[in-house]
N, C-alpha and C. Protein backbone atom coordinates (compact mmCIF):
# COMPACT_ATOMS: atom_id res chain seq x y z
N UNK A 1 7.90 -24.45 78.51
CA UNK A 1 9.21 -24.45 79.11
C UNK A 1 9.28 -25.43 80.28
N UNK A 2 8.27 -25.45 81.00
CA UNK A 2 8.48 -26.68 82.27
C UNK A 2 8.39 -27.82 81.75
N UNK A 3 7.88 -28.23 80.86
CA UNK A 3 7.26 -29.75 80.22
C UNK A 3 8.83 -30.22 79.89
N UNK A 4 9.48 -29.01 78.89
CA UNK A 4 10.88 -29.37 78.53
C UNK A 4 11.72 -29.82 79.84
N UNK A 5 11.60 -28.83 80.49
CA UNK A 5 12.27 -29.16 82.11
C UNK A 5 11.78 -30.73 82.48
N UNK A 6 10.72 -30.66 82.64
CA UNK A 6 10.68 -32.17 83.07
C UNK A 6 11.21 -33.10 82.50
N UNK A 7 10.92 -33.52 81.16
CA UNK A 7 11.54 -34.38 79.89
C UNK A 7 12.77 -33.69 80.17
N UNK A 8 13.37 -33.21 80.36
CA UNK A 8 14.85 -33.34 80.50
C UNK A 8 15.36 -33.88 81.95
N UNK A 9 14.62 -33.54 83.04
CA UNK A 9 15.38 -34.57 84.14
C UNK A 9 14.98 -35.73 83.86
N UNK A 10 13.42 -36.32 83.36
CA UNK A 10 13.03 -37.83 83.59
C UNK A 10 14.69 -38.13 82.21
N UNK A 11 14.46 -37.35 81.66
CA UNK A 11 15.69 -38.19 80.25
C UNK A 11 16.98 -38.73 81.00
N UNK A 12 17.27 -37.13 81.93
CA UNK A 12 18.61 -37.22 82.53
C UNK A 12 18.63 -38.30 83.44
N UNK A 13 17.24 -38.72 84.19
CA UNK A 13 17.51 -39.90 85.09
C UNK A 13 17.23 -41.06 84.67
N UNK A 14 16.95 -41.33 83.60
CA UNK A 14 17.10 -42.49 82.46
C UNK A 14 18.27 -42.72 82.20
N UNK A 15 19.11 -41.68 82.14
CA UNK A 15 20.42 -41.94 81.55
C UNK A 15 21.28 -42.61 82.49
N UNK A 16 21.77 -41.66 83.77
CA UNK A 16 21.98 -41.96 84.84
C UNK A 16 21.68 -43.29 85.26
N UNK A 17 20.40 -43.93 85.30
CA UNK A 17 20.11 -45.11 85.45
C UNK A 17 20.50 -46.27 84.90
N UNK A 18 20.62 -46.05 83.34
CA UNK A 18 21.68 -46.90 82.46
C UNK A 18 23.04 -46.69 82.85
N UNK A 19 23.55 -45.66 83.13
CA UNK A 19 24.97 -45.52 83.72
C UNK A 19 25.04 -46.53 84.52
N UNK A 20 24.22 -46.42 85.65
CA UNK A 20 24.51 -47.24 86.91
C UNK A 20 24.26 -48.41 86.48
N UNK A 21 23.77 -48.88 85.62
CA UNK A 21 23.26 -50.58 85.31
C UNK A 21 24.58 -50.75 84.57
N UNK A 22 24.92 -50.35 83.87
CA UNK A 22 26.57 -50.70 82.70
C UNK A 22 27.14 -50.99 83.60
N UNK A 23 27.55 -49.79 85.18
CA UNK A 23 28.79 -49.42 85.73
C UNK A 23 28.85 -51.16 86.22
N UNK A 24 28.01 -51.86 86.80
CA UNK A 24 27.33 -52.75 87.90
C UNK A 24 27.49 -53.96 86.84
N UNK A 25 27.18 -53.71 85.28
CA UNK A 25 27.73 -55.01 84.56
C UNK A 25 28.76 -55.17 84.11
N UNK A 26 29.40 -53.67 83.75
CA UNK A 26 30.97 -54.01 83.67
C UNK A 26 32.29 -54.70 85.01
N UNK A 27 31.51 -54.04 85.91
CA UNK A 27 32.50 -53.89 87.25
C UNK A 27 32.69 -55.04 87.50
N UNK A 28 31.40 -55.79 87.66
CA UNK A 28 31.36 -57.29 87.79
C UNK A 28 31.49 -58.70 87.48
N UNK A 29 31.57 -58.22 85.97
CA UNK A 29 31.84 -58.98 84.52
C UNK A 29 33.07 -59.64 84.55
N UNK A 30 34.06 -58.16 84.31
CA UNK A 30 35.26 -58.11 84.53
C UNK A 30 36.43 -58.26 85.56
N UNK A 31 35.40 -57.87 86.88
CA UNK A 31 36.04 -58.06 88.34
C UNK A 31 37.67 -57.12 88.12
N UNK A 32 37.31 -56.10 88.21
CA UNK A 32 38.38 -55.63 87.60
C UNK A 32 38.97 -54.71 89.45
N UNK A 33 39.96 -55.95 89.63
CA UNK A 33 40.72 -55.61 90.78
C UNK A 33 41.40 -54.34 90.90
N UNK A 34 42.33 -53.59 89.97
CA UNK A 34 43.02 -52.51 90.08
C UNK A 34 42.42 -51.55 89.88
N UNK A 35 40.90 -51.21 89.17
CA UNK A 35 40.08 -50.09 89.28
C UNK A 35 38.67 -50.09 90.24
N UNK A 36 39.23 -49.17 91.02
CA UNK A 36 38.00 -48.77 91.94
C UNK A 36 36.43 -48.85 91.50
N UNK A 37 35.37 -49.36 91.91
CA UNK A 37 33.97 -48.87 91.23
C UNK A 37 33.74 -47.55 90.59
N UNK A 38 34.13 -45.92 91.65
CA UNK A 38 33.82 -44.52 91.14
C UNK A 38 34.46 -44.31 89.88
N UNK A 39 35.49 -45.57 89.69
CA UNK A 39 36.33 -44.58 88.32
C UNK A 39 35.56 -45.29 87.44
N UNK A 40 35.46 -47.14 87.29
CA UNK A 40 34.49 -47.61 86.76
C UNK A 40 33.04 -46.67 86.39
N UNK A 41 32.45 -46.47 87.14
CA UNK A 41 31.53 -45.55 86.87
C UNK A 41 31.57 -44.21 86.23
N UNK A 42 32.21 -43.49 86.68
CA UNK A 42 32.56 -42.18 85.85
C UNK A 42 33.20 -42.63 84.09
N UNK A 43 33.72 -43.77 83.76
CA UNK A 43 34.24 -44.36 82.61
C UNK A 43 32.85 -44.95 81.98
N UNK A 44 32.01 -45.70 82.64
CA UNK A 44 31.29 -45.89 81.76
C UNK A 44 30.25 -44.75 81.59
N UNK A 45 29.50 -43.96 82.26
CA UNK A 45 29.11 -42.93 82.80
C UNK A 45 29.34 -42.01 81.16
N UNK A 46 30.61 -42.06 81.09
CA UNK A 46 31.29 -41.19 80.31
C UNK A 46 30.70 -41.35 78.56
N UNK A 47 30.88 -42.87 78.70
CA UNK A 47 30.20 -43.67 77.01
C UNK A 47 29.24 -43.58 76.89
N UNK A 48 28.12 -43.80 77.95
CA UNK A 48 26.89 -43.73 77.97
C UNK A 48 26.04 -42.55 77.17
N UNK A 49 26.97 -41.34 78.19
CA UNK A 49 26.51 -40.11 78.08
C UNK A 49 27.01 -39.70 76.06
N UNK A 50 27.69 -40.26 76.28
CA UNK A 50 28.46 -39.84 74.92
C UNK A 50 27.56 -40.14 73.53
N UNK A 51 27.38 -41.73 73.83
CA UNK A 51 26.24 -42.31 72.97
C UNK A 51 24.87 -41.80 72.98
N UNK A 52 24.07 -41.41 74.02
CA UNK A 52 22.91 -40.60 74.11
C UNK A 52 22.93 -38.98 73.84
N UNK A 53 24.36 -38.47 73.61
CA UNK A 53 24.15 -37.10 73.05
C UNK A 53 24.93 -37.11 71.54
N UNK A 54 24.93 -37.97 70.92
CA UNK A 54 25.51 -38.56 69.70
C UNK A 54 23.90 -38.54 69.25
N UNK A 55 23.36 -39.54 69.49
CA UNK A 55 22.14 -39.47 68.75
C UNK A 55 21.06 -38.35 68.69
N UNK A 56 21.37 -37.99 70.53
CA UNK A 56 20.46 -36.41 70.23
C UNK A 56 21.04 -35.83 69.19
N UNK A 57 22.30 -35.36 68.78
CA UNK A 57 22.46 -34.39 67.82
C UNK A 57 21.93 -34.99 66.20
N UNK A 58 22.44 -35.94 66.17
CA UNK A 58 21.83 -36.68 64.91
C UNK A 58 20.12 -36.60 64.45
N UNK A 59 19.46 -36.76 65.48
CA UNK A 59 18.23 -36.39 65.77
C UNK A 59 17.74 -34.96 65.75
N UNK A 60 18.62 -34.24 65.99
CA UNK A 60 18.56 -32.80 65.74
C UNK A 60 18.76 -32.38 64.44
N UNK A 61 19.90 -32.91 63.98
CA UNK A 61 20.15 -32.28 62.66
C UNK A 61 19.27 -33.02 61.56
N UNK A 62 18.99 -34.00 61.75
CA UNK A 62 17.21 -34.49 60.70
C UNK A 62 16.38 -34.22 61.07
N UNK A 63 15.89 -33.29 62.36
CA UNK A 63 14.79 -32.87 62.81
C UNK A 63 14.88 -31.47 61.70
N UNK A 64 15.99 -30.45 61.88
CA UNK A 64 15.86 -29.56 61.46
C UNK A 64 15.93 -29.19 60.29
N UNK A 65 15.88 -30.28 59.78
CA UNK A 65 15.94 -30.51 58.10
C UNK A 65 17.58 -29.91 56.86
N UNK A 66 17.86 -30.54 57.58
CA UNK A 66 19.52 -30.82 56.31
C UNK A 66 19.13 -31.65 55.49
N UNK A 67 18.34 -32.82 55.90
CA UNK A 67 18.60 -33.46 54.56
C UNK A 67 17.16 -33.03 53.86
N UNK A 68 16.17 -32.23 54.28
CA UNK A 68 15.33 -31.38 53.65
C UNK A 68 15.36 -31.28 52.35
N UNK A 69 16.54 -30.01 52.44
CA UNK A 69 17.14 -29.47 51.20
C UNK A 69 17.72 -30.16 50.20
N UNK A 70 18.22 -31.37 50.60
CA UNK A 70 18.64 -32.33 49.40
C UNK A 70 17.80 -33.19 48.68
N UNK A 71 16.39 -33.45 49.55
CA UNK A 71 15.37 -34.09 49.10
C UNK A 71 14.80 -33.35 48.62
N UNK A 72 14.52 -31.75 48.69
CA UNK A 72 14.23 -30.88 47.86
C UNK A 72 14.60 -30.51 46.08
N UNK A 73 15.94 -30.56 46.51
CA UNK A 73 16.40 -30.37 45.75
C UNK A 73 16.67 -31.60 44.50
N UNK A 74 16.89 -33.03 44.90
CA UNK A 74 16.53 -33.57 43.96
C UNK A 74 15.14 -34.02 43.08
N UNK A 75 14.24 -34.01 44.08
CA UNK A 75 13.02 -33.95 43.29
C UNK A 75 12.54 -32.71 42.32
N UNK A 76 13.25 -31.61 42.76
CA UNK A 76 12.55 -30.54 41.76
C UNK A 76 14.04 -30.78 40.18
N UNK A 77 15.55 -31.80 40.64
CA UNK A 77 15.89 -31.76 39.60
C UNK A 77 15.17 -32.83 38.58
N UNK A 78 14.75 -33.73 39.20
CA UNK A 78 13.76 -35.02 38.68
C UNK A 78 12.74 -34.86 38.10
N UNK A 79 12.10 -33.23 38.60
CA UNK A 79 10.50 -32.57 37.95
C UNK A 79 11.44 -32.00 36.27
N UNK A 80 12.03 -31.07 37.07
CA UNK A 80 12.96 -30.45 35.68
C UNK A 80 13.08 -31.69 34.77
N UNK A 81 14.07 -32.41 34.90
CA UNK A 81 14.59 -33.13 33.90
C UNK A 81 13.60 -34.21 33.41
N UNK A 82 12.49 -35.02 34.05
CA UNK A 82 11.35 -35.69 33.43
C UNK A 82 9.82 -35.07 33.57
N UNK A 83 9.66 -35.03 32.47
CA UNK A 83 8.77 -34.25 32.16
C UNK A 83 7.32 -34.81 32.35
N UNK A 84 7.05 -36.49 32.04
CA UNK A 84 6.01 -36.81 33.06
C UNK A 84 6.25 -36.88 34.35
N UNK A 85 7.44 -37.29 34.65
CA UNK A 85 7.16 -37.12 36.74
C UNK A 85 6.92 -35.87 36.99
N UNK A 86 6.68 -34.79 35.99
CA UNK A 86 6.34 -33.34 36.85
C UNK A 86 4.65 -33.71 36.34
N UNK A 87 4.32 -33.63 35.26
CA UNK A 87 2.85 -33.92 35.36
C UNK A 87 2.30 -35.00 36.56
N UNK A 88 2.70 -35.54 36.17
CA UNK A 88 2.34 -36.88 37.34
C UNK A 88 2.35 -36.23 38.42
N UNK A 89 3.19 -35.77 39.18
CA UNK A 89 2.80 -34.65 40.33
C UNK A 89 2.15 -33.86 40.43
N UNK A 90 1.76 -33.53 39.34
CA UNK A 90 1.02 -31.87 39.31
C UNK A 90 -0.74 -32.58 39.17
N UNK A 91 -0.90 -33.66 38.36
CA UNK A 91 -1.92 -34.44 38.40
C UNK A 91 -2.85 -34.90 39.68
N UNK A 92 -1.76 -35.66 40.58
CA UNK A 92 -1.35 -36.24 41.91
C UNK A 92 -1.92 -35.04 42.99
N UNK A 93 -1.39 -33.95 42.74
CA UNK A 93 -2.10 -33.09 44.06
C UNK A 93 -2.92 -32.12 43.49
N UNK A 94 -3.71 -31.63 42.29
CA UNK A 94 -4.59 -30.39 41.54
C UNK A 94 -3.79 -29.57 41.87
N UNK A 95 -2.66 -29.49 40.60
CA UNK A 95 -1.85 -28.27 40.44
C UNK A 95 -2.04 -28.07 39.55
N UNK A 96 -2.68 -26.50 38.61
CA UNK A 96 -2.92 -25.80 38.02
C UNK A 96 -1.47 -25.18 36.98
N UNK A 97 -0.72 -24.55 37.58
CA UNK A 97 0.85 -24.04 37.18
C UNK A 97 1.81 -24.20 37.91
N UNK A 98 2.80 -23.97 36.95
CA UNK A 98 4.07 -23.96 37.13
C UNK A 98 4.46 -23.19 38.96
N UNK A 99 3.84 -22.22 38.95
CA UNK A 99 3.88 -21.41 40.78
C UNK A 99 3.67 -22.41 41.52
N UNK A 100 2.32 -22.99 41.80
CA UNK A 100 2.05 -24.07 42.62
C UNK A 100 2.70 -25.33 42.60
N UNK A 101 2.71 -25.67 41.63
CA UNK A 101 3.71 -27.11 41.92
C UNK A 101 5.42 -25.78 42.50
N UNK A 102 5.81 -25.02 42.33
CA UNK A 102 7.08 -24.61 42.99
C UNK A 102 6.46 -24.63 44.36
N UNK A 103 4.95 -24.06 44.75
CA UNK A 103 4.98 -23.98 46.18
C UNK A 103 4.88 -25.28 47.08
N UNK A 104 4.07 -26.36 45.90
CA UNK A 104 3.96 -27.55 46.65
C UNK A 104 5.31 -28.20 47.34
N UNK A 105 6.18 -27.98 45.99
CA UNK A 105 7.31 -28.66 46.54
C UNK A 105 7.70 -28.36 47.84
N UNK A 106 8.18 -26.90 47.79
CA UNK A 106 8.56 -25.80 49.12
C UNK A 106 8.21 -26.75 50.20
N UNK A 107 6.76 -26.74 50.17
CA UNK A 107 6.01 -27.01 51.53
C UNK A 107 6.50 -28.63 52.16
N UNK A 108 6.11 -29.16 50.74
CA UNK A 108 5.78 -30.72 50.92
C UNK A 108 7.68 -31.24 50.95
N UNK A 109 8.40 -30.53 51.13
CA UNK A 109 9.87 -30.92 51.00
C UNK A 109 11.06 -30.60 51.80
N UNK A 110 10.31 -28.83 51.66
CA UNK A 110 11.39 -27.80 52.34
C UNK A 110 11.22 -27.51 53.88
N UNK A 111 9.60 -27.36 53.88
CA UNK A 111 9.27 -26.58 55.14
C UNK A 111 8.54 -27.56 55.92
N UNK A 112 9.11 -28.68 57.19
CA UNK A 112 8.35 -29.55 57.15
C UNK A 112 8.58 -29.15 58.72
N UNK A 113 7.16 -29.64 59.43
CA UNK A 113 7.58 -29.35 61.01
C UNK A 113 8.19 -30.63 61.68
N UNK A 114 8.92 -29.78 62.71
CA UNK A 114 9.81 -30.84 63.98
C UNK A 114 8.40 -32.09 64.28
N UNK A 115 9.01 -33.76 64.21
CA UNK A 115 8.55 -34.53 64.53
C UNK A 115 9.13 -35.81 65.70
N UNK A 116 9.91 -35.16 65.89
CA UNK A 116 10.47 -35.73 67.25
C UNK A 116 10.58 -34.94 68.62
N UNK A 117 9.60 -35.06 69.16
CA UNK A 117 9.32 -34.26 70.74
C UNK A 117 10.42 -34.77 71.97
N UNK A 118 11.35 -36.00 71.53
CA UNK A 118 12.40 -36.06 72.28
C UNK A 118 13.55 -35.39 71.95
N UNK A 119 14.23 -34.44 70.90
CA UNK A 119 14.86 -34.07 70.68
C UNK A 119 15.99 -32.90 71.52
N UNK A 120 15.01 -31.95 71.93
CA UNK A 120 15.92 -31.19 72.49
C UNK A 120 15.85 -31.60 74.48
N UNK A 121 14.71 -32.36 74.81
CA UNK A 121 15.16 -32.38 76.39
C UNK A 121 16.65 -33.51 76.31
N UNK A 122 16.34 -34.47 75.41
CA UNK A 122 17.42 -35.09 75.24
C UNK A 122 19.06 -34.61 75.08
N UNK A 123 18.73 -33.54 74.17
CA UNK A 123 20.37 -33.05 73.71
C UNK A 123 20.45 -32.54 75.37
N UNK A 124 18.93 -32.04 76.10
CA UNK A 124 19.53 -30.72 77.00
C UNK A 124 20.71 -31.24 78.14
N UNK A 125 19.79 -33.24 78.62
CA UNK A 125 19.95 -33.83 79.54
C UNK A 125 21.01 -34.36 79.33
N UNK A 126 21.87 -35.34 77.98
CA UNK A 126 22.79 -35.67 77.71
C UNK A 126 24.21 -34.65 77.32
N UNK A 127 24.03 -33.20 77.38
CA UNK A 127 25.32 -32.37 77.24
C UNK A 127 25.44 -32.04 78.42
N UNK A 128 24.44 -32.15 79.16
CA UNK A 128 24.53 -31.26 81.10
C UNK A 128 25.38 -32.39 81.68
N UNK A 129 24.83 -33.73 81.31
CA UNK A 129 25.53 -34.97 81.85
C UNK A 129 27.17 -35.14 81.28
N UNK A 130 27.21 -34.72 80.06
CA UNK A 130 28.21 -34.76 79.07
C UNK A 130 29.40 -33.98 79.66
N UNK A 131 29.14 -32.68 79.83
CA UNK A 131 30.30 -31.93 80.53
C UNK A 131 30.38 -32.73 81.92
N UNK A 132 29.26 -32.79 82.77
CA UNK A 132 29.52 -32.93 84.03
C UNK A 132 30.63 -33.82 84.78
N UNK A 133 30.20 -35.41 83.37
CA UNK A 133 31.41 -36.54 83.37
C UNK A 133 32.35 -35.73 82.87
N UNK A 134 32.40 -35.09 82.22
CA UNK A 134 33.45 -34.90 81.58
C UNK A 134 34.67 -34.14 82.49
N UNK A 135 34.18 -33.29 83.49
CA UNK A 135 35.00 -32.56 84.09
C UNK A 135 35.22 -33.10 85.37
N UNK A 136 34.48 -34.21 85.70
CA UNK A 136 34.66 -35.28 86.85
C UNK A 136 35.67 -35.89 86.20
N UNK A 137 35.73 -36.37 85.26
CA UNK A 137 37.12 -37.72 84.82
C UNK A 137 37.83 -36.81 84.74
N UNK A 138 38.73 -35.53 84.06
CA UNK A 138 39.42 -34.79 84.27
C UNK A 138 40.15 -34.32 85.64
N UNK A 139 39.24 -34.13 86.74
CA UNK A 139 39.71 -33.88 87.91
C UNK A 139 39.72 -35.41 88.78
N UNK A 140 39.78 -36.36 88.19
CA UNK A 140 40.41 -37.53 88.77
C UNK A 140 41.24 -38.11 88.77
């Protein structure tokens, strides 16, 4: 639980840090006379955050396997319907019967562990940031 804590502020002050580098290349780019820097900032602030909890979730939902089940599921229709690609598999890893190649699949398809260790400090640091802009540009 602390490790997460940490990876989520170093994430959150990564983010923050790109905020402030955008705010500083837009502001200046553009020279944009009629908007103040804070609103500049809270605007880009806003995309930033938006784009880094866009991908956390994306990252989440292929971490947790959605598309699992579809890769599951077409290979066992591909075993079904060709009858050497199921030998050929069953060859491929010493599968004995029909049970085991069902469990291989399971395992080798269905049940696969989380491989992205940035996933959730990320979602944690980019939705905390996410509301935070969010209810700052609102009350401005």
């Amino acid at each position: 639980m602390k490790q997460l804590i940490k990876r989520s502020i170093k994430y959150a002050s990564i983010i923050l840090l790109i905020c402030f580098l955008m705010t500083a290349l837009f502001y200046y780019q553009f020279n944009s006379k009629e908007r103040s820097l804070p609103i500049v900032w809270i605007n880009t602030s806003f995309i930033v955050t938006i784009l880094f909890f866009c991908y956390a979730l994306i990252a989440f939902v292929v971490q947790r396997g959605l598309f699992n089940g579809i890769r599951y599921s077409s290979k066992q229709v591909k075993a079904t319907l060709s009858k050497t690609h199921k030998v050929l598999l069953m060859d491929e890893n010493n599968l004995s019967n029909e049970d085991d190649f069902k469990d291989f699949m399971k395992e080798k398809y269905l049940y696969t562990k989380p491989y992205f260790k940035s996933t959730y400090p990320l979602l944690i640091s980019s939705t905390i940031l996410f509301i935070a802009f969010s209810i700052v540009s609102f009350n401005m």
